[in-house]
Each structure stands twice: as C-alpha cells, then as structure tokens.
PDB file of N, CA and C in Angstrom:
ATOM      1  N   UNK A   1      19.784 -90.102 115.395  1.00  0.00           N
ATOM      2  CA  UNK A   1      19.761 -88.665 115.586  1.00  0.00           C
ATOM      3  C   UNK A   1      21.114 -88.107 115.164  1.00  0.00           C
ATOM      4  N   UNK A   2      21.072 -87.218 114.203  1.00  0.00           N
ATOM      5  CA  UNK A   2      22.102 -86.283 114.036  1.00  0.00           C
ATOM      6  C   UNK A   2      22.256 -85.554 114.741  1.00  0.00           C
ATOM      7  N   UNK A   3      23.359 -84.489 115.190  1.00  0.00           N
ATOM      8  CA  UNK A   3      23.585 -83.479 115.868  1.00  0.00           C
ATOM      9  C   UNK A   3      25.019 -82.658 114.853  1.00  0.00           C
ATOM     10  N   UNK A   4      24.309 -81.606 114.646  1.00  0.00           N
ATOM     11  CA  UNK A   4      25.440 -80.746 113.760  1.00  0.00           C
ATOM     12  C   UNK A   4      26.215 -79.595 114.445  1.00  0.00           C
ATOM     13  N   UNK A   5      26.834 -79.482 114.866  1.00  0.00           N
ATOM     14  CA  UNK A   5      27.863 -78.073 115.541  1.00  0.00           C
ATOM     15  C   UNK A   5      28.771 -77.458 114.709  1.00  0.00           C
ATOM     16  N   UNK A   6      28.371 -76.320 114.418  1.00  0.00           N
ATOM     17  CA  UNK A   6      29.046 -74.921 114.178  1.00  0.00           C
ATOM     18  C   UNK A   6      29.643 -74.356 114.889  1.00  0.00           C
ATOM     19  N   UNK A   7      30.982 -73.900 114.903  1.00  0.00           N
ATOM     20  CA  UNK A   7      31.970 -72.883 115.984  1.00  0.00           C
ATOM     21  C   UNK A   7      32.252 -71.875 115.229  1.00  0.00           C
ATOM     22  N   UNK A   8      31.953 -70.835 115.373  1.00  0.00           N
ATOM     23  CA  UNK A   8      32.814 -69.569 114.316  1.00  0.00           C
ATOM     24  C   UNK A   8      33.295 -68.534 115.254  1.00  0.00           C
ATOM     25  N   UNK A   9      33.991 -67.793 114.334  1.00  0.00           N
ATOM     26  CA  UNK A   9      34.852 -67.100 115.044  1.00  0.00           C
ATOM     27  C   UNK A   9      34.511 -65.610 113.952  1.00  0.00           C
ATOM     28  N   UNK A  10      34.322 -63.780 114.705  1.00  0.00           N
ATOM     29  CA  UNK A  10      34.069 -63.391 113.836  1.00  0.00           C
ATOM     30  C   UNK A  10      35.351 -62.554 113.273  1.00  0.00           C
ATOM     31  N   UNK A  11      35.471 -61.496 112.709  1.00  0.00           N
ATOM     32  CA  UNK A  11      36.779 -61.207 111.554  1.00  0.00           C
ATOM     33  C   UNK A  11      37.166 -60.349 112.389  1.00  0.00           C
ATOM     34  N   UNK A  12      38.326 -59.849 112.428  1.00  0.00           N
ATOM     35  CA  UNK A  12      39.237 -58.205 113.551  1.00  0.00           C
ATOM     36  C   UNK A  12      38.130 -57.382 113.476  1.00  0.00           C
ATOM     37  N   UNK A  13      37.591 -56.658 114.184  1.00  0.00           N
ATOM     38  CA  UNK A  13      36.930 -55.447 114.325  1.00  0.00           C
ATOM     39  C   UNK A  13      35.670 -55.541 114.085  1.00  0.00           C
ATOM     40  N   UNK A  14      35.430 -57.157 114.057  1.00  0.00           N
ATOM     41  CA  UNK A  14      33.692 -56.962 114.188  1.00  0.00           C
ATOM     42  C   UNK A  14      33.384 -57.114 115.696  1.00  0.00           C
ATOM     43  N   UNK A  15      32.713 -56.388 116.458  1.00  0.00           N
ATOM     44  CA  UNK A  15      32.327 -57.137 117.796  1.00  0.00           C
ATOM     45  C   UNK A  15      31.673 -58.497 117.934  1.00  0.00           C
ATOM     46  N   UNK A  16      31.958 -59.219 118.312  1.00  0.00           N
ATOM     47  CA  UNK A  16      30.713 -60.545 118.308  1.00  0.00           C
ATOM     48  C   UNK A  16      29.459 -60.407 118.530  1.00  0.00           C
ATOM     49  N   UNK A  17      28.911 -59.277 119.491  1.00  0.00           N
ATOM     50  CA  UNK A  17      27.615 -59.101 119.247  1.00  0.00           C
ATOM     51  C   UNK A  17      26.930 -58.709 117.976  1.00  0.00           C
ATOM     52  N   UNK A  18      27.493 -58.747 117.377  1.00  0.00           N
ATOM     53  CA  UNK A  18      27.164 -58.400 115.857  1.00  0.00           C
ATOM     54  C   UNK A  18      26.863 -60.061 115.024  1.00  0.00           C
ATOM     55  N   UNK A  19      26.714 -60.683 115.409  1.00  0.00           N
ATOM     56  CA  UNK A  19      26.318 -62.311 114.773  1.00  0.00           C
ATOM     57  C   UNK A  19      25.367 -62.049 115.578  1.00  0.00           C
ATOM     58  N   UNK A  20      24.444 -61.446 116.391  1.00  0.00           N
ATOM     59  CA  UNK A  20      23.107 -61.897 117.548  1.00  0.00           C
ATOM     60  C   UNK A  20      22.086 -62.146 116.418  1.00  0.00           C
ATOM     61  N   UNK A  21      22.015 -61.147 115.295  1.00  0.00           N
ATOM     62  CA  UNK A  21      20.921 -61.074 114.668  1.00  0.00           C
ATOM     63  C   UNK A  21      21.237 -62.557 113.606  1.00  0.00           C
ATOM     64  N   UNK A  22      22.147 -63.244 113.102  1.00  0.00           N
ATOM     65  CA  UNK A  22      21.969 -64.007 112.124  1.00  0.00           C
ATOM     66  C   UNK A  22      21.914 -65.148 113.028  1.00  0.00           C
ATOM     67  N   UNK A  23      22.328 -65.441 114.640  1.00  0.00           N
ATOM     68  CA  UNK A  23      21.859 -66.429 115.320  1.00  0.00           C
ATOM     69  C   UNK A  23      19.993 -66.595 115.564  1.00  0.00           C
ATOM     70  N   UNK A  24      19.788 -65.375 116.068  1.00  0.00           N
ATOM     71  CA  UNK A  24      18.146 -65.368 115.985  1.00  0.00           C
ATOM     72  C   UNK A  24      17.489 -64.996 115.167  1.00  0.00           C
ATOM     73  N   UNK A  25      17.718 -65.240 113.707  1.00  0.00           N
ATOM     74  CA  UNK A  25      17.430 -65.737 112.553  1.00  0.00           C
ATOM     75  C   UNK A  25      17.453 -67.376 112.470  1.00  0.00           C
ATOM     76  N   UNK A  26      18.650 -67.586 112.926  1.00  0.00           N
ATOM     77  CA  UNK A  26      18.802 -69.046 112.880  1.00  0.00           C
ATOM     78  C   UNK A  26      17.590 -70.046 114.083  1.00  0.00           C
ATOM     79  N   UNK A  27      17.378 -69.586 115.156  1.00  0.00           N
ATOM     80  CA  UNK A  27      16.598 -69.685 115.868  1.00  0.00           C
ATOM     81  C   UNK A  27      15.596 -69.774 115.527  1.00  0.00           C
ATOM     82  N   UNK A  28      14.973 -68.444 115.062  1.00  0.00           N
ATOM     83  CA  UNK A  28      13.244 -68.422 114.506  1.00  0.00           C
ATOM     84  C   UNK A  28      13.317 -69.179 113.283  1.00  0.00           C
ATOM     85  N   UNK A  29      14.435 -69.809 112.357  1.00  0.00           N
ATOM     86  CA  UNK A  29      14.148 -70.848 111.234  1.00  0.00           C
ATOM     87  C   UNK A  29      13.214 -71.612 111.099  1.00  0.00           C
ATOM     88  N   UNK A  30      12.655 -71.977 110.295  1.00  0.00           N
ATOM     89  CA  UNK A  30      11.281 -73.024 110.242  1.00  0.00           C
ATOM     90  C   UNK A  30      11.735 -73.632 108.708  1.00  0.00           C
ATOM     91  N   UNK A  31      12.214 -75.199 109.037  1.00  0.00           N
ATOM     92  CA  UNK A  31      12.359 -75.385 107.549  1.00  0.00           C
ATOM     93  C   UNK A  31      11.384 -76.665 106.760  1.00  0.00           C
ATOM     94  N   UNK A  32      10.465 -76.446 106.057  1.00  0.00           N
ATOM     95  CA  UNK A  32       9.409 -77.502 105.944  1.00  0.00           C
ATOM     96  C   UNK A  32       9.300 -78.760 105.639  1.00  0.00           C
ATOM     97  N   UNK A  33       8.634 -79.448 106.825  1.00  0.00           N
ATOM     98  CA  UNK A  33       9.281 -81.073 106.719  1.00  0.00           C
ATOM     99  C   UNK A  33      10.016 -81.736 108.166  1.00  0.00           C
ATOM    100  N   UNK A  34      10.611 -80.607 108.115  1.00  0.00           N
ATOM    101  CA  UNK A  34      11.879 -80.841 109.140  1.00  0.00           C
ATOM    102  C   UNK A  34      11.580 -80.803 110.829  1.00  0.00           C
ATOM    103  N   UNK A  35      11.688 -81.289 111.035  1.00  0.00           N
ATOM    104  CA  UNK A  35      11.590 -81.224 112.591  1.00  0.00           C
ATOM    105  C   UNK A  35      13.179 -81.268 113.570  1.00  0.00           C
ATOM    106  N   UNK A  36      13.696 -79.965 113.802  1.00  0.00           N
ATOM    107  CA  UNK A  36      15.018 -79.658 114.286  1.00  0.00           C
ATOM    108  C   UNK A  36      14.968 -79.348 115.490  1.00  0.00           C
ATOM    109  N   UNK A  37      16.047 -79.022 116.264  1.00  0.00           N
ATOM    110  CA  UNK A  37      16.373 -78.595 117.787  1.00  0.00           C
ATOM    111  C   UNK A  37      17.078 -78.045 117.614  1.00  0.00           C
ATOM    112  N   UNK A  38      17.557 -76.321 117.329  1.00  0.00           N
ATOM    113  CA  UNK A  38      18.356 -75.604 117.107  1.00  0.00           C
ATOM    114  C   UNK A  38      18.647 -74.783 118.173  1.00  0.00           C
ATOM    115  N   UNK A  39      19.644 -74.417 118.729  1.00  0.00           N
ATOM    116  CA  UNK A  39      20.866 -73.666 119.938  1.00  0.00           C
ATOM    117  C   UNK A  39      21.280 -72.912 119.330  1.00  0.00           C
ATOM    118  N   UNK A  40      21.384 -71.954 119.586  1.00  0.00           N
ATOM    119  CA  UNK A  40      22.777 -70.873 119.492  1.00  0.00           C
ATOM    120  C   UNK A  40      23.048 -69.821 120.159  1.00  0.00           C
ATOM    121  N   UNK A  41      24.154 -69.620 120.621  1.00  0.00           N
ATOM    122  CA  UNK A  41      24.205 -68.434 121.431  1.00  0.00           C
ATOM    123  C   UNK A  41      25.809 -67.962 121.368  1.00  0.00           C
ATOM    124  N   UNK A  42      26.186 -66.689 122.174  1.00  0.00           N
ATOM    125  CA  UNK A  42      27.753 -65.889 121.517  1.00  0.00           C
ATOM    126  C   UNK A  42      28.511 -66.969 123.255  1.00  0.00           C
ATOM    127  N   UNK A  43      29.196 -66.991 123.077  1.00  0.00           N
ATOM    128  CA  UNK A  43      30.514 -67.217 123.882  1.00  0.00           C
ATOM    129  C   UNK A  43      30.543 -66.245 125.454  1.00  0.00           C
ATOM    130  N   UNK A  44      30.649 -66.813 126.076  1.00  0.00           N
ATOM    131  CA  UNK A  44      30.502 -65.956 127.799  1.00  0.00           C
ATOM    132  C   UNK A  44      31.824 -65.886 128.388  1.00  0.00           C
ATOM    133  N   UNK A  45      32.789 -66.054 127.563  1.00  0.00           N
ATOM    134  CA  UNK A  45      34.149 -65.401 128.072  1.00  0.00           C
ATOM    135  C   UNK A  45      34.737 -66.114 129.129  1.00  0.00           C
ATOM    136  N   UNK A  46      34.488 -67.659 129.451  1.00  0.00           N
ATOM    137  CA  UNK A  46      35.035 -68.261 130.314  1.00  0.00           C
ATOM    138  C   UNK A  46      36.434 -68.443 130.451  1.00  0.00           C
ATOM    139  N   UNK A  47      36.749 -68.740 129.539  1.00  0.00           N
ATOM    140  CA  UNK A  47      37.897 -69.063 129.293  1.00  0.00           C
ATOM    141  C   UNK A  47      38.913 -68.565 127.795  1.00  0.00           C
ATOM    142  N   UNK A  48      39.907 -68.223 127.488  1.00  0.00           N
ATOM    143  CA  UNK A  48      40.678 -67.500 126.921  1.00  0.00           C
ATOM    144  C   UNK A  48      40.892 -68.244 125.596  1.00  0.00           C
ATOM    145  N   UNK A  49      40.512 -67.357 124.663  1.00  0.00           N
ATOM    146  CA  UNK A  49      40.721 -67.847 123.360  1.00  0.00           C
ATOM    147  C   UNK A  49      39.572 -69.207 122.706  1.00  0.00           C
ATOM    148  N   UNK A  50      38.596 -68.934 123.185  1.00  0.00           N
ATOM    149  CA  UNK A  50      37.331 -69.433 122.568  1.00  0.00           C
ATOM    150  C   UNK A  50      36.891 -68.695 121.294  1.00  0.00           C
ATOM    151  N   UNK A  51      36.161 -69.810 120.831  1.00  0.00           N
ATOM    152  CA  UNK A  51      35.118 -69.412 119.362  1.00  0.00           C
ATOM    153  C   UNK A  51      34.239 -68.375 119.980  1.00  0.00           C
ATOM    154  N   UNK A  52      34.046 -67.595 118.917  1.00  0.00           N
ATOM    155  CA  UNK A  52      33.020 -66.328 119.545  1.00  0.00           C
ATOM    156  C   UNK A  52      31.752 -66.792 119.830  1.00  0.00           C
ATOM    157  N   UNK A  53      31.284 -67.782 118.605  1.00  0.00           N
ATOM    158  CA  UNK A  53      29.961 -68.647 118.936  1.00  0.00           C
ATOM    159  C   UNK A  53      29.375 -69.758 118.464  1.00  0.00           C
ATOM    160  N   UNK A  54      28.151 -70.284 118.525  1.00  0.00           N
ATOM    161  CA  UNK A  54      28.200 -71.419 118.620  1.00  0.00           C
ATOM    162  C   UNK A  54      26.229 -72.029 117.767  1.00  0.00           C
ATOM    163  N   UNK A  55      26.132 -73.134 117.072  1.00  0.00           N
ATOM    164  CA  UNK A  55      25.452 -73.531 116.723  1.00  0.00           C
ATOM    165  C   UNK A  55      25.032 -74.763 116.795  1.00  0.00           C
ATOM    166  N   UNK A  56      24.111 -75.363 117.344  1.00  0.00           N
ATOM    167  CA  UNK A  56      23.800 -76.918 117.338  1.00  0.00           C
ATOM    168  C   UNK A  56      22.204 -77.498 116.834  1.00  0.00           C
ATOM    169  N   UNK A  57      22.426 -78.034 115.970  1.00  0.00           N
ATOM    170  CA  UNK A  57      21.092 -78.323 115.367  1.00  0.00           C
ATOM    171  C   UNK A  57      20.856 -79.888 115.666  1.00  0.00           C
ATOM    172  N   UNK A  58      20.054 -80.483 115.776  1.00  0.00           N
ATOM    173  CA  UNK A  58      19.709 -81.990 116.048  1.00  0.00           C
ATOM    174  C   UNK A  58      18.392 -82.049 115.790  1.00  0.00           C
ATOM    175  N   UNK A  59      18.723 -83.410 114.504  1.00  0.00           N
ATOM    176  CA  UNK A  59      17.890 -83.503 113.382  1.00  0.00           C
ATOM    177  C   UNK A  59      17.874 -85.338 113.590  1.00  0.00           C
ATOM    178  N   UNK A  60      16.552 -85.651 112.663  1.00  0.00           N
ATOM    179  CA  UNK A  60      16.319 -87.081 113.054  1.00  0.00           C
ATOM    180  C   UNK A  60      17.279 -87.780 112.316  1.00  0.00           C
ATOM    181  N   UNK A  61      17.666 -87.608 111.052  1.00  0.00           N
ATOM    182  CA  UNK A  61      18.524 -88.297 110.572  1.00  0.00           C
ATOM    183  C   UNK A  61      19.622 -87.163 109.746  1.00  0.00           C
ATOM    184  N   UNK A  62      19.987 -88.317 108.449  1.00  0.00           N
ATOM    185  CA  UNK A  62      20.317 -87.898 107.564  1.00  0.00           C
ATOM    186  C   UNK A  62      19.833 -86.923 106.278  1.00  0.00           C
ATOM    187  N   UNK A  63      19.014 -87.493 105.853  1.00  0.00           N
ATOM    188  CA  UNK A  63      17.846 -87.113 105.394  1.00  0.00           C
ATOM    189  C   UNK A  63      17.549 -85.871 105.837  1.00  0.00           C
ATOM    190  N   UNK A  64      17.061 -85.598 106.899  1.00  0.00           N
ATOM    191  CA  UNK A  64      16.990 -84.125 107.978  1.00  0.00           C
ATOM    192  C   UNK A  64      17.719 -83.132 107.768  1.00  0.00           C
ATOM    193  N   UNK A  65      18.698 -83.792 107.812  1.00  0.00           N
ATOM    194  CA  UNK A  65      20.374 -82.676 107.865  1.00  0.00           C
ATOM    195  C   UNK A  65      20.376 -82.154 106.819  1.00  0.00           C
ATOM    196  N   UNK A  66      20.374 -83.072 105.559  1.00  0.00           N
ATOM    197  CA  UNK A  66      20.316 -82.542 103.859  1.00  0.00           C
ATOM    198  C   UNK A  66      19.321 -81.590 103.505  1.00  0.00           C
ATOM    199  N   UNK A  67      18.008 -81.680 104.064  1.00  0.00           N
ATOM    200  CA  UNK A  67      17.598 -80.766 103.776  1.00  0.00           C
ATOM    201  C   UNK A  67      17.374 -79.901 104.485  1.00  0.00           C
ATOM    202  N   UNK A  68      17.421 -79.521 106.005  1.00  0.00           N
ATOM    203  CA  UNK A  68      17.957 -78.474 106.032  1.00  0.00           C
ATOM    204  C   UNK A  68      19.568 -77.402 105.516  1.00  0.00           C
ATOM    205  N   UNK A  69      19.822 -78.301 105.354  1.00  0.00           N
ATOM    206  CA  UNK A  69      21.786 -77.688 104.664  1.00  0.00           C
ATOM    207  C   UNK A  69      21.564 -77.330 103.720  1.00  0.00           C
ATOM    208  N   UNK A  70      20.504 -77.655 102.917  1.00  0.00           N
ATOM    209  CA  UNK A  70      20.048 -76.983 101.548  1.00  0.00           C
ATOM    210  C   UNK A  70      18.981 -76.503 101.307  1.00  0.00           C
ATOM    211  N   UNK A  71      17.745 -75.934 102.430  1.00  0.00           N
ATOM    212  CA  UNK A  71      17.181 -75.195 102.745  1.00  0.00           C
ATOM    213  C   UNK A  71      17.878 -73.662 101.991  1.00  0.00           C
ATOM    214  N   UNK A  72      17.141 -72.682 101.353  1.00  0.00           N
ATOM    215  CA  UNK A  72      17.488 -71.466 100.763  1.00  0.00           C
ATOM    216  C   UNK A  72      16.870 -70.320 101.758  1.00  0.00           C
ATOM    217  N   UNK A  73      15.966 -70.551 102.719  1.00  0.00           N
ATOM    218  CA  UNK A  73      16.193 -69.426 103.958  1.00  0.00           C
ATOM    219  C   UNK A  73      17.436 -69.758 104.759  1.00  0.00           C
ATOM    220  N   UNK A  74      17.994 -70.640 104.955  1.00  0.00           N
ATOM    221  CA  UNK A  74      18.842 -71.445 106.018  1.00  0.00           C
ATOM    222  C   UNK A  74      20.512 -70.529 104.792  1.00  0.00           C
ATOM    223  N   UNK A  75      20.294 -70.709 103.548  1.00  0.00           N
ATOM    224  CA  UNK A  75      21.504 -70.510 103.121  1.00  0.00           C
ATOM    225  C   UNK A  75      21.440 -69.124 103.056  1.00  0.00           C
ATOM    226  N   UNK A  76      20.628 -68.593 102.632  1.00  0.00           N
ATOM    227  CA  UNK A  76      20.399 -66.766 102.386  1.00  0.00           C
ATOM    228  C   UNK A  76      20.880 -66.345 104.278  1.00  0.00           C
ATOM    229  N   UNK A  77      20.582 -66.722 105.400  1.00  0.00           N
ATOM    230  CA  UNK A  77      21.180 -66.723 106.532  1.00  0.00           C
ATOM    231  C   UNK A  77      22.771 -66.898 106.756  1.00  0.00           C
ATOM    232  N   UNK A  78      23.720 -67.735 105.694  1.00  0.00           N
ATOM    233  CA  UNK A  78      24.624 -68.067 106.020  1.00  0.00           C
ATOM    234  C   UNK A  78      25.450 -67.307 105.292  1.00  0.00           C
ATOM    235  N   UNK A  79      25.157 -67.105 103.841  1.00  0.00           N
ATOM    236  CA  UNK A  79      25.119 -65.887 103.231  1.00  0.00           C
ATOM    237  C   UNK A  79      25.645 -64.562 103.438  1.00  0.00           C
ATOM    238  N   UNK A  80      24.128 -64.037 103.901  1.00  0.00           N
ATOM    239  CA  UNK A  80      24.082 -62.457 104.235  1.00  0.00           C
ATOM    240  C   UNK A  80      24.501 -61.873 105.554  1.00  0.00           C
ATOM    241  N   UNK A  81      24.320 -63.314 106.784  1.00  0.00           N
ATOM    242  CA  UNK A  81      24.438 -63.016 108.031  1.00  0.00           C
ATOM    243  C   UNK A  81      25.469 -63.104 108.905  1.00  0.00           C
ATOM    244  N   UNK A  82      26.392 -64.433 108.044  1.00  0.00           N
ATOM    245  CA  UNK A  82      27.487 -64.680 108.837  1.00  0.00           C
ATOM    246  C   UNK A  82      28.786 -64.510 107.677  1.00  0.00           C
ATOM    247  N   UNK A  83      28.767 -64.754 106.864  1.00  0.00           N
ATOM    248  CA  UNK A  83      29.761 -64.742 105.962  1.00  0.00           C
ATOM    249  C   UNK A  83      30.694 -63.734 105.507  1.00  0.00           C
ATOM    250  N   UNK A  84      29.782 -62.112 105.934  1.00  0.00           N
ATOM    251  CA  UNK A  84      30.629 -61.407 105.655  1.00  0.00           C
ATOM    252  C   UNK A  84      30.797 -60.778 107.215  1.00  0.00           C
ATOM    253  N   UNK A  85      30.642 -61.739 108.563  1.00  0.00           N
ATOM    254  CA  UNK A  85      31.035 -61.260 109.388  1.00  0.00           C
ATOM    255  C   UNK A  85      32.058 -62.014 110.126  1.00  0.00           C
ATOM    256  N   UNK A  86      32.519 -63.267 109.787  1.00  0.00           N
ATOM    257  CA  UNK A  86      33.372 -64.344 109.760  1.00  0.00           C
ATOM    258  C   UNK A  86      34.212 -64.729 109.173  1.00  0.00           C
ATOM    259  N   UNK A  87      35.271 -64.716 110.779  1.00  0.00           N
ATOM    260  CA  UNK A  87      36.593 -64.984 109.941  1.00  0.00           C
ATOM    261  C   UNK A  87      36.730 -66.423 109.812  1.00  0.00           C
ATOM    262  N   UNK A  88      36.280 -67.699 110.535  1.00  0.00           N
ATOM    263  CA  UNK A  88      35.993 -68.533 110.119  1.00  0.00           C
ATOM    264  C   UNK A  88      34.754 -69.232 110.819  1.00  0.00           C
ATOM    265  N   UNK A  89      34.625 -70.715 109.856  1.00  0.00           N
ATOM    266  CA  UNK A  89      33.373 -71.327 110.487  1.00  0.00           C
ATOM    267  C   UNK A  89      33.590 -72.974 110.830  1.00  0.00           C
ATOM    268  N   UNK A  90      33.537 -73.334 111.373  1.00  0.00           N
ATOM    269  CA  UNK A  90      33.806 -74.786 111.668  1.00  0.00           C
ATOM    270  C   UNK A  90      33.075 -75.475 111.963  1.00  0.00           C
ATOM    271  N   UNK A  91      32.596 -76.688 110.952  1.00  0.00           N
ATOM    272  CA  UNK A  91      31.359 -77.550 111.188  1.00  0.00           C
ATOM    273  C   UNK A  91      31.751 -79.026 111.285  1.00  0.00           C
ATOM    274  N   UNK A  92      30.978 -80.040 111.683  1.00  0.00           N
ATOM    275  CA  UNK A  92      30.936 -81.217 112.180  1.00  0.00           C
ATOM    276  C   UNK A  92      29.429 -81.582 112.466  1.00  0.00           C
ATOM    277  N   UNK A  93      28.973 -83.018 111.781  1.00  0.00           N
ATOM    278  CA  UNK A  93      28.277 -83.769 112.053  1.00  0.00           C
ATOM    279  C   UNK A  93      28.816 -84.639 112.874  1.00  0.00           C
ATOM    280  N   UNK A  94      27.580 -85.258 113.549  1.00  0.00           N
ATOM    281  CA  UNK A  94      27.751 -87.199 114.192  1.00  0.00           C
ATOM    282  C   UNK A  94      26.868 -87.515 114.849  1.00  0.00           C
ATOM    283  N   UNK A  95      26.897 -88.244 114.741  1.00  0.00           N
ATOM    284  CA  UNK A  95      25.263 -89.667 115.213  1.00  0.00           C
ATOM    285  C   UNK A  95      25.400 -89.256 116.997  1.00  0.00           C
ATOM    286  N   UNK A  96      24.379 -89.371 117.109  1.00  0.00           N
ATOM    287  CA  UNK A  96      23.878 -89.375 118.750  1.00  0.00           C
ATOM    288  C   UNK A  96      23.965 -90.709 119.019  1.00  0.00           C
ATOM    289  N   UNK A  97      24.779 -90.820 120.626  1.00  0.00           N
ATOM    290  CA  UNK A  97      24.315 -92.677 120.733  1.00  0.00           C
ATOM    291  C   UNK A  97      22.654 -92.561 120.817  1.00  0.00           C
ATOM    292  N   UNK A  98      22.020 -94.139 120.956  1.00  0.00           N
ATOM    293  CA  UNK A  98      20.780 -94.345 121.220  1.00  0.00           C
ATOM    294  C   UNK A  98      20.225 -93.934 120.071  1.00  0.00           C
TER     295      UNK A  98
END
C-alpha cells in the first residue's frame, strides 16, 4: 500500500478557505481503474504556523499512484485549483507497513 501526502500552504491574501473547492474536487475524483482512499481537509488552527492543508491518498501500489499522478482530471485539478492559489506544495510518498 502506498500512501501519498500533500501539505500546501496558500499565497498572502488568499484565505485558505478558498482551496475548499479544489479539495472537494479532489474528493469527488473518480480515476478509472483505480481504487483510492482520498482525505482532505483545511487546517483547524491547533497549533501555530501549520500548512493550511492537507491531502492523503492511499493507493494499492505503485502502479496505482502512477496513474493516478497522471490522471488529466486529477492534473486539470492541480492546475486550475491549486496552483494559482499556492504558495507552496509539498509531497511525499511511502509504503504502508503490512
């Protein structure tokens, strides 16, 4: 099992509620073939100087991951939805034990 996490952070003067809509985009995703477990949600202000928000996808393999990462609804999302609302994005794969 893969598990992929996204942290982004969005640019001066965007509010963070302003990524809700390209997260639940990301949510309602359907990419064919694929069978994913996708999370996302904005940051609850626990603690000081957190990522605004957050993404976790968990996919069966490798294989999985690739094609969703190159999925063209998945990129037109990353695109149009977050890219010009982000000041940055920070990703990481890694194997699940078991």
């Amino acid at each position: 099992m893969i598990r992929n996490v996204v942290v982004g952070r969005v640019r001066d003067g965007v509010d963070p509620s302003e990524i809700e809509p390209g997260l639940q985009a990301l949510r309602d995703l359907r990419v064919d073939g694929v069978d994913l477990d996708l999370k996302a949600g904005l940051d609850v202000g626990l603690r000081e100087g957190n990522a605004h928000y957050v993404i976790t996808v968990d996919l069966v393999d490798e294989d999985a991951y690739r094609t969703y990462d190159a999925d063209a609804e998945h990129n037109r999302i990353r695109r149009e939805l977050f890219a010009p609302l982000s000041a940055s994005i920070e990703r990481i794969q890694f194997r699940l034990p078991g």
